[in-house]
PDB file of N, CA and C in Angstrom:
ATOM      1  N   UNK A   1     -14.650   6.332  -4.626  1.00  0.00           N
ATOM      2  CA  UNK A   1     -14.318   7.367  -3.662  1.00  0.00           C
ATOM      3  C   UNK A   1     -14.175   6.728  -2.290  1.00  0.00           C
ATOM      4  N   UNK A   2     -13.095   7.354  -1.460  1.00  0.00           N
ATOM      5  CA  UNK A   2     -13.038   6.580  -0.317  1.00  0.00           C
ATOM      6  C   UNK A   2     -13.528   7.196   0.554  1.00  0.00           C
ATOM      7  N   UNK A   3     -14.265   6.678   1.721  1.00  0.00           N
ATOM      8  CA  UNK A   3     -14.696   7.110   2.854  1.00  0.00           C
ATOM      9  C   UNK A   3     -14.288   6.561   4.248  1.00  0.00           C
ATOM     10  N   UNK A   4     -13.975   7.023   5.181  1.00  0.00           N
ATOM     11  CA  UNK A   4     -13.980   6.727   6.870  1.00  0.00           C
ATOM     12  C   UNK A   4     -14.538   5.775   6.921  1.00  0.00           C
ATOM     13  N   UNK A   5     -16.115   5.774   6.980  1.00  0.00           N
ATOM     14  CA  UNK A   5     -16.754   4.858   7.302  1.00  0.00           C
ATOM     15  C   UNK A   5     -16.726   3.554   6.604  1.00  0.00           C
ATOM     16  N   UNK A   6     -16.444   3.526   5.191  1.00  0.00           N
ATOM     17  CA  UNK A   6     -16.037   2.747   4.156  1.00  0.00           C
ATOM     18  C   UNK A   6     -15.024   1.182   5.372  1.00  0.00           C
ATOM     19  N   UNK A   7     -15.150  -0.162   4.657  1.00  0.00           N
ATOM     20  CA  UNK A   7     -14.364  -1.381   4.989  1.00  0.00           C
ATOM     21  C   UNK A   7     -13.204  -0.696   4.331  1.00  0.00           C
ATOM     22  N   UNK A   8     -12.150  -1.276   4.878  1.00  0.00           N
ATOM     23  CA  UNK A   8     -10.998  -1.550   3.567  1.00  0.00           C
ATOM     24  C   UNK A   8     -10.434  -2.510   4.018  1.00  0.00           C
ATOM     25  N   UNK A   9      -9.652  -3.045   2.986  1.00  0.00           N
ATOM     26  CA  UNK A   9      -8.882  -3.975   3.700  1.00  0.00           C
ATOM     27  C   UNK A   9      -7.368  -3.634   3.171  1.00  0.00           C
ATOM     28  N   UNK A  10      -6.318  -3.441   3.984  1.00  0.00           N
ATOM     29  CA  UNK A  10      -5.100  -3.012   3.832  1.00  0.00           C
ATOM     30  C   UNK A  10      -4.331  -3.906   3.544  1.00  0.00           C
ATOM     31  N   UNK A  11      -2.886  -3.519   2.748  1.00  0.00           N
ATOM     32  CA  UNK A  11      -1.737  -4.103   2.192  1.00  0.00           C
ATOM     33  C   UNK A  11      -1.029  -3.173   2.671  1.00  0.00           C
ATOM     34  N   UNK A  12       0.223  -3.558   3.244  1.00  0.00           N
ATOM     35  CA  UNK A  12       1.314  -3.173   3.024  1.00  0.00           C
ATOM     36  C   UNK A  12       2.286  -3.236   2.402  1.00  0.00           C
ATOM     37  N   UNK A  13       2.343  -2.150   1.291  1.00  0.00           N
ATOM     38  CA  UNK A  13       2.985  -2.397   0.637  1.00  0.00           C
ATOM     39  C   UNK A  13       4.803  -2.118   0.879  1.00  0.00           C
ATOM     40  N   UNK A  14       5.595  -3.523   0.934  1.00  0.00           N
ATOM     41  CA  UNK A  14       6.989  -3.766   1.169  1.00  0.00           C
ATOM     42  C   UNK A  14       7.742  -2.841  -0.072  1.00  0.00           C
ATOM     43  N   UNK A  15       8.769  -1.980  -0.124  1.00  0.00           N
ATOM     44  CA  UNK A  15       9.641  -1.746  -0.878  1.00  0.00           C
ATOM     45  C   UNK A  15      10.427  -1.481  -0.096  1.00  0.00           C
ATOM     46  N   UNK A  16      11.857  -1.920  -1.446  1.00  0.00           N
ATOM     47  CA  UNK A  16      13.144  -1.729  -1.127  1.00  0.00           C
ATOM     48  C   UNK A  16      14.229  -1.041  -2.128  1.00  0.00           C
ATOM     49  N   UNK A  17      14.717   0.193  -1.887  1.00  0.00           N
ATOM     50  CA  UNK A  17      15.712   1.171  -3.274  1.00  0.00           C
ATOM     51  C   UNK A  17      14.566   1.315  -3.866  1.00  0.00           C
ATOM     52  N   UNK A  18      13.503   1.698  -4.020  1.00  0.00           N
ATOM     53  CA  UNK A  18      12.321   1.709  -4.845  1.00  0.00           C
ATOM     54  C   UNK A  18      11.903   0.619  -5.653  1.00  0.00           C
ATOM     55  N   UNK A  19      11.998  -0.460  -5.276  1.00  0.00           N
ATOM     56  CA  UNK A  19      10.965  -0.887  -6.435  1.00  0.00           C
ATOM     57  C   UNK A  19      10.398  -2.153  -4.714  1.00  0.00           C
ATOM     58  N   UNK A  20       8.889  -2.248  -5.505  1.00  0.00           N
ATOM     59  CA  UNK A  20       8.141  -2.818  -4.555  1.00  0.00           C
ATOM     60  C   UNK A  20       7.960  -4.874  -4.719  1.00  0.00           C
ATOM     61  N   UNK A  21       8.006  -5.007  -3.445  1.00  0.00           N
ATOM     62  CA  UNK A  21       8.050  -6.749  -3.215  1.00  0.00           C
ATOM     63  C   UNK A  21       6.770  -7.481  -4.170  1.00  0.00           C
ATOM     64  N   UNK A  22       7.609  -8.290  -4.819  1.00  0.00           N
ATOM     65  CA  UNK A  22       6.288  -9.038  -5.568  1.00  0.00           C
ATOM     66  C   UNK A  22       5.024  -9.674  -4.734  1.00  0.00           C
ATOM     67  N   UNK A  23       5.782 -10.028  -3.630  1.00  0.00           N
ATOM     68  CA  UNK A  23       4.887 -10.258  -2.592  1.00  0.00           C
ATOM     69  C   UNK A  23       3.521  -9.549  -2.124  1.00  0.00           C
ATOM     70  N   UNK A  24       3.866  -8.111  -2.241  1.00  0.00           N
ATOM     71  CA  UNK A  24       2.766  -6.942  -2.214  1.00  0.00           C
ATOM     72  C   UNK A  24       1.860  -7.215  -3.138  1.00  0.00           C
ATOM     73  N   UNK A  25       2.458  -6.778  -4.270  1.00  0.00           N
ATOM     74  CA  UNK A  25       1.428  -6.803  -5.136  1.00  0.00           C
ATOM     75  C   UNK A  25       0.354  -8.197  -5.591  1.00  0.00           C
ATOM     76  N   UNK A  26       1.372  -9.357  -4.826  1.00  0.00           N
ATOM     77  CA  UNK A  26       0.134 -10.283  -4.718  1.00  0.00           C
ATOM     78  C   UNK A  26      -0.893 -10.660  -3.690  1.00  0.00           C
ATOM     79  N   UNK A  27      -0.426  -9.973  -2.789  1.00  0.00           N
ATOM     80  CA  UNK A  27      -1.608  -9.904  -1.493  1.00  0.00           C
ATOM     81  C   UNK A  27      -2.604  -8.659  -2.135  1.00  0.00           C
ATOM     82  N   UNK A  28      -2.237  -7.705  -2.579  1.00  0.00           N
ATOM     83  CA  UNK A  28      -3.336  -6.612  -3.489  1.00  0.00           C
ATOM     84  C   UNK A  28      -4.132  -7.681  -4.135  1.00  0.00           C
ATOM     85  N   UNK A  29      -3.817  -8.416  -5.105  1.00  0.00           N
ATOM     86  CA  UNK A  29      -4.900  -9.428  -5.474  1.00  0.00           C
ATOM     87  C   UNK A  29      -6.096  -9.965  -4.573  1.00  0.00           C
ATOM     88  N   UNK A  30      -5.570 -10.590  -3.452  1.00  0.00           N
ATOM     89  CA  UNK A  30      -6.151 -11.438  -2.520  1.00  0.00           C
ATOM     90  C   UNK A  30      -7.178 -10.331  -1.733  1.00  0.00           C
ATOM     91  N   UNK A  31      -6.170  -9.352  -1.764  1.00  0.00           N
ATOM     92  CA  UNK A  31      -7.379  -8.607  -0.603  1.00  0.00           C
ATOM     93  C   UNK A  31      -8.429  -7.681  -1.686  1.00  0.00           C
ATOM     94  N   UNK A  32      -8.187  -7.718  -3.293  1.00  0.00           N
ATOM     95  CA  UNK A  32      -9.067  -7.429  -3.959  1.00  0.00           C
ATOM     96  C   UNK A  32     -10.740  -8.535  -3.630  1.00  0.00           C
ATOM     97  N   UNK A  33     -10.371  -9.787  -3.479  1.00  0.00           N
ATOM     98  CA  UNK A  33     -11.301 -10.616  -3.479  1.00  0.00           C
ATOM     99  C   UNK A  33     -11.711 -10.547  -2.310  1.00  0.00           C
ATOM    100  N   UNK A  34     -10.624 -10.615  -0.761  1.00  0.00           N
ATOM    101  CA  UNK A  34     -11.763 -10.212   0.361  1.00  0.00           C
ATOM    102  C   UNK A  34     -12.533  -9.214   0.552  1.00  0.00           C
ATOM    103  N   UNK A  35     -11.941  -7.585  -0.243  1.00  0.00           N
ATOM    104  CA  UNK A  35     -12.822  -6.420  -0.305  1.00  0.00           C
ATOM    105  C   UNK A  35     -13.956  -6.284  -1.082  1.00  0.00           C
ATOM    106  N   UNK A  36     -13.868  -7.614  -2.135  1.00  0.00           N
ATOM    107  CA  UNK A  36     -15.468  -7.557  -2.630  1.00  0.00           C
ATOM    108  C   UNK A  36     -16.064  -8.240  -1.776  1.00  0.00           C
ATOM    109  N   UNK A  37     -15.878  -9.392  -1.214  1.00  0.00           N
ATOM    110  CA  UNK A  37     -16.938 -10.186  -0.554  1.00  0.00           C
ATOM    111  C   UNK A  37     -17.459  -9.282   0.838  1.00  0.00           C
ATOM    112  N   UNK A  38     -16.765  -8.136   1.080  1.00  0.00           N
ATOM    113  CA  UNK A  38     -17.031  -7.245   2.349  1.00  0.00           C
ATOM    114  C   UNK A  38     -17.653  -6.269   2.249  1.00  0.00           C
ATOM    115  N   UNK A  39     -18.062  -6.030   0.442  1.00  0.00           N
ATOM    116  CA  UNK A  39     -18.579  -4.952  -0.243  1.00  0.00           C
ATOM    117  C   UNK A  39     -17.635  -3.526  -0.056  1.00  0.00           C
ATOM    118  N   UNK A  40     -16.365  -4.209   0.277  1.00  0.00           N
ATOM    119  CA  UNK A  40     -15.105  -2.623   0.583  1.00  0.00           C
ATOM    120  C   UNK A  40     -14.557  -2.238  -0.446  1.00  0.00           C
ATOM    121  N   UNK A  41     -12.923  -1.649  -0.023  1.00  0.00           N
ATOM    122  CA  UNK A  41     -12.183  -1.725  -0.925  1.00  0.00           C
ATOM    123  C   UNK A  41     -10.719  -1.869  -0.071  1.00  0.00           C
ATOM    124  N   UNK A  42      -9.868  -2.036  -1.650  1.00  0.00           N
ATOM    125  CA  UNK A  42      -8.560  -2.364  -0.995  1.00  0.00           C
ATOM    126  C   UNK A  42      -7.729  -0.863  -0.636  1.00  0.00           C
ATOM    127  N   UNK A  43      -6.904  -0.946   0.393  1.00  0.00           N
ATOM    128  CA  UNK A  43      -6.375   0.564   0.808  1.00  0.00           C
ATOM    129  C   UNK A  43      -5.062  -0.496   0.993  1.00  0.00           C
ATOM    130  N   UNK A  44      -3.826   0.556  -0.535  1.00  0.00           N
ATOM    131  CA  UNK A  44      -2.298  -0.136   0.511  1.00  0.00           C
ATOM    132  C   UNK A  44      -1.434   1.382   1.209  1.00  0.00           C
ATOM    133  N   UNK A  45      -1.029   0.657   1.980  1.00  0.00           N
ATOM    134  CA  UNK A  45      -0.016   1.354   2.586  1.00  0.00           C
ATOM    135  C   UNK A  45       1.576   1.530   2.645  1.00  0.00           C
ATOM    136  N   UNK A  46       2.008   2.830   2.179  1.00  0.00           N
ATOM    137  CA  UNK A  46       3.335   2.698   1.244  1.00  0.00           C
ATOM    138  C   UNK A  46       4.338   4.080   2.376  1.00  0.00           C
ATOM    139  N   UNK A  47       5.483   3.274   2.530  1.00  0.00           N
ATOM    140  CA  UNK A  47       6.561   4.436   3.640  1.00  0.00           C
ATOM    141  C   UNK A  47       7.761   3.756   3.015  1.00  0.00           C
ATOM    142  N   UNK A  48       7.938   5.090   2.523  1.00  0.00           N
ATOM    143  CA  UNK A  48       9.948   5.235   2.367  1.00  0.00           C
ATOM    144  C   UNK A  48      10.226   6.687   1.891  1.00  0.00           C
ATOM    145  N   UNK A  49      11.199   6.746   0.972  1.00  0.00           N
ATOM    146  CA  UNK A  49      11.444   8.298   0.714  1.00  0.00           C
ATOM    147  C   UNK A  49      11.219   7.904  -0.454  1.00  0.00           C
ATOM    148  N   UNK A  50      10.738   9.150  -1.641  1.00  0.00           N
ATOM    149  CA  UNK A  50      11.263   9.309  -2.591  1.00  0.00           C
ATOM    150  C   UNK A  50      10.231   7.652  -3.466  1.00  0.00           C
ATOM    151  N   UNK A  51       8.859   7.580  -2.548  1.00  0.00           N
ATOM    152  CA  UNK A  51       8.372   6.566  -3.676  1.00  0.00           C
ATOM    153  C   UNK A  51       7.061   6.868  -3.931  1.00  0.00           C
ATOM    154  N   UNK A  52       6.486   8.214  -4.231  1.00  0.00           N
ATOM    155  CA  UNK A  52       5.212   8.067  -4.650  1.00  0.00           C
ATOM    156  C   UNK A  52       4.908   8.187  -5.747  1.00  0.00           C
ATOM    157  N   UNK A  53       5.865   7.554  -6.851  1.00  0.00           N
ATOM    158  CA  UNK A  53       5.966   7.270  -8.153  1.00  0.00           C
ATOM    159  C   UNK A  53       5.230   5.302  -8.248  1.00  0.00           C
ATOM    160  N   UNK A  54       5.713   4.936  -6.906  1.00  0.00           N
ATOM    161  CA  UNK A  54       5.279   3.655  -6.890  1.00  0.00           C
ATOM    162  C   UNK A  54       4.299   3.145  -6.961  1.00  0.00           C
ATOM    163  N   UNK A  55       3.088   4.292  -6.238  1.00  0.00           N
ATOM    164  CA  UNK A  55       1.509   3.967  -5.677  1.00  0.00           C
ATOM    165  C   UNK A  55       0.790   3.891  -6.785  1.00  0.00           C
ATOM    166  N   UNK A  56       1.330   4.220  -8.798  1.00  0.00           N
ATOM    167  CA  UNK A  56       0.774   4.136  -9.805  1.00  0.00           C
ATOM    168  C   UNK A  56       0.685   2.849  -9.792  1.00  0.00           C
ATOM    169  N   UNK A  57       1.814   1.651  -9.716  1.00  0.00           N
ATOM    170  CA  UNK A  57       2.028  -0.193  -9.936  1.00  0.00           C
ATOM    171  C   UNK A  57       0.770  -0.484  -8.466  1.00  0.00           C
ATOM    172  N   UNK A  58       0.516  -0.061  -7.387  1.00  0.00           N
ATOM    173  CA  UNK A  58       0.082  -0.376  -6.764  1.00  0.00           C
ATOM    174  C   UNK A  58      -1.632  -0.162  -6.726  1.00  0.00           C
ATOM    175  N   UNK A  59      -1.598   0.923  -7.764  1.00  0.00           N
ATOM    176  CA  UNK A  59      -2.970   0.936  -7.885  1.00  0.00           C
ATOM    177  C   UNK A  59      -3.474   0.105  -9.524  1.00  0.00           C
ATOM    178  N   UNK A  60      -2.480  -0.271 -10.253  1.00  0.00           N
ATOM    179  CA  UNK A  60      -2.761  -1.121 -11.271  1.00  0.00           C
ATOM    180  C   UNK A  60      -2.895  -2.526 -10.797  1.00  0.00           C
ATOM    181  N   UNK A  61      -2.292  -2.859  -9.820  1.00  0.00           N
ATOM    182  CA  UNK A  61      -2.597  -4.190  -9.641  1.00  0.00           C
ATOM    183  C   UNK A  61      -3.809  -4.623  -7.922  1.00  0.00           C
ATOM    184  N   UNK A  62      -4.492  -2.977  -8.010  1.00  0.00           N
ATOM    185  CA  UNK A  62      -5.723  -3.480  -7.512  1.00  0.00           C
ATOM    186  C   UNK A  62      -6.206  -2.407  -6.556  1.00  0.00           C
ATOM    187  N   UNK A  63      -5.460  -1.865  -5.810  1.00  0.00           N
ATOM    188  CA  UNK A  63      -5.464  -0.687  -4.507  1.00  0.00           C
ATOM    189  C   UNK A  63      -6.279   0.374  -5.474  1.00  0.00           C
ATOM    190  N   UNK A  64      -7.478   0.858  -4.227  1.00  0.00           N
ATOM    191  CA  UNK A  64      -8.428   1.623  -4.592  1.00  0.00           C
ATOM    192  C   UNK A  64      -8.088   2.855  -3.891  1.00  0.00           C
ATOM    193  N   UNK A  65      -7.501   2.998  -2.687  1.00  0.00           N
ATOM    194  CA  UNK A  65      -6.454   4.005  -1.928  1.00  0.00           C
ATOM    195  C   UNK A  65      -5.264   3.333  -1.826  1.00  0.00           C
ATOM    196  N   UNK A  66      -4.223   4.459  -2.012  1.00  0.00           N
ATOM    197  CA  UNK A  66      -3.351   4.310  -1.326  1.00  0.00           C
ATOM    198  C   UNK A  66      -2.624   5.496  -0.872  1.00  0.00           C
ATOM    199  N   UNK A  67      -1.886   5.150   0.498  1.00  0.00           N
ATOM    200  CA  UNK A  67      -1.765   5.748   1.737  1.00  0.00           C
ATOM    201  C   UNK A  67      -0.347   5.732   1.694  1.00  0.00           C
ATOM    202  N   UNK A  68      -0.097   6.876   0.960  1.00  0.00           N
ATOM    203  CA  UNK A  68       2.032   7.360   0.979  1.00  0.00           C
ATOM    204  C   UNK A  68       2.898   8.270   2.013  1.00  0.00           C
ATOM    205  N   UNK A  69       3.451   7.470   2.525  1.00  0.00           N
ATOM    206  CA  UNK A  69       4.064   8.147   3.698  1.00  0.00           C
ATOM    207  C   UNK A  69       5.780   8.558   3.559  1.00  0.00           C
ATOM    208  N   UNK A  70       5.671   9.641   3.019  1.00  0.00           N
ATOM    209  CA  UNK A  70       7.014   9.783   2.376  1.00  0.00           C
ATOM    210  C   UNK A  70       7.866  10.980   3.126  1.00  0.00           C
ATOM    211  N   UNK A  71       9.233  10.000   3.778  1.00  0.00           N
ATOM    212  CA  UNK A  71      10.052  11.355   4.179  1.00  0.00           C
ATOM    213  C   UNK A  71      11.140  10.486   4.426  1.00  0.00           C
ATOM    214  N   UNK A  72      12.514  11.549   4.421  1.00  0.00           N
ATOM    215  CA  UNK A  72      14.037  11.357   4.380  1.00  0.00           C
ATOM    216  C   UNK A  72      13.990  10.221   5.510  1.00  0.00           C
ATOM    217  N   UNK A  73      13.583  10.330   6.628  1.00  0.00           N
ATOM    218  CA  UNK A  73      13.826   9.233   8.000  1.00  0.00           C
ATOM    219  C   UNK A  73      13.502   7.990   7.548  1.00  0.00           C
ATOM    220  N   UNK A  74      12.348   7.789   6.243  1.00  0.00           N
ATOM    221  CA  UNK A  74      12.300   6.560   6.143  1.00  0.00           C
ATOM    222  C   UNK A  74      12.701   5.894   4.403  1.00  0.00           C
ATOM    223  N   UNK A  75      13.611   6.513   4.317  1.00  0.00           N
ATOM    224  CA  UNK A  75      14.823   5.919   3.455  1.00  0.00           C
ATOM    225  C   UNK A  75      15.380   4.687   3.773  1.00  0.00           C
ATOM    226  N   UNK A  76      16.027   4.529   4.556  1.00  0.00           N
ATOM    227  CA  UNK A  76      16.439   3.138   4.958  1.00  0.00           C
ATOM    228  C   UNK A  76      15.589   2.425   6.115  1.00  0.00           C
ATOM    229  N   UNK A  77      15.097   1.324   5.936  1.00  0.00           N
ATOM    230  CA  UNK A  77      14.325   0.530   7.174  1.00  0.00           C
ATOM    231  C   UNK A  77      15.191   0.746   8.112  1.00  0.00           C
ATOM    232  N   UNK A  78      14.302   1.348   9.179  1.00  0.00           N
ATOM    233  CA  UNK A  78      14.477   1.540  10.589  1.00  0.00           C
ATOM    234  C   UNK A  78      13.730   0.635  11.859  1.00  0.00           C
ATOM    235  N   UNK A  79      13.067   0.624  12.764  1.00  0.00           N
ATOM    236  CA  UNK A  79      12.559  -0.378  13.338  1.00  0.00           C
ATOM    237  C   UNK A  79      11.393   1.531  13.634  1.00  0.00           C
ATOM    238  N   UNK A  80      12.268   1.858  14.559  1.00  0.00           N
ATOM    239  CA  UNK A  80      11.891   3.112  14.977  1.00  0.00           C
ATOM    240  C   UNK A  80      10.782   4.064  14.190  1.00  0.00           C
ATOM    241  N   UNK A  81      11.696   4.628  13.053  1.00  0.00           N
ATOM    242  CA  UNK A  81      10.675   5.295  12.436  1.00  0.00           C
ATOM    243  C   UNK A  81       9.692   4.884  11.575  1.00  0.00           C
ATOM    244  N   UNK A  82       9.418   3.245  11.412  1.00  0.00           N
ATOM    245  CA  UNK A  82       8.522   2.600  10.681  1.00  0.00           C
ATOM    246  C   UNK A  82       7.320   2.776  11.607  1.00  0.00           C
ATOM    247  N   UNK A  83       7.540   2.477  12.991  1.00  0.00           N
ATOM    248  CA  UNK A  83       6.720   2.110  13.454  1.00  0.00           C
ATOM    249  C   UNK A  83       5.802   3.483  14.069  1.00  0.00           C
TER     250      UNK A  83
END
């Protein structure tokens, strides 16, 4: 269960047309091992349209939250509405 007060340690998770950067899912690994040594957990973070079908691969390969930010503006990488 996640809490506020809870460590986490975050990923961002990269996708592109829906499917997510292998890259992601191997920093989920890594920050699996810094969130034990911190006694946390891992939290990724996921923005585009049309992908919270994705946050299932993202929680199999380690994410204990994840944080979906889903709407039409962020369909295509923007600088603007990413940020």
């Amino acid at each position: 269960m996640s809490s506020v007060d809870s460590t986490q340690v975050w990923v961002f998770a990269e996708q592109e047309e829906g499917k997510l950067a292998e890259v992601s899912l191997e920093l989920l690994g890594k920050a699996k091992d810094l969130a034990s040594d911190l006694g946390g957990e891992v939290g990724s973070v996921l923005l585009g349209h049309s992908v919270e079908p994705l946050a299932a691969t993202l929680f199999a390969y380690g994410a204990d939250v994840v944080y979906v930010v889903d709407d039409e503006a962020l369909d295509v990488y923007r600088t603007q509405p990413y940020a």
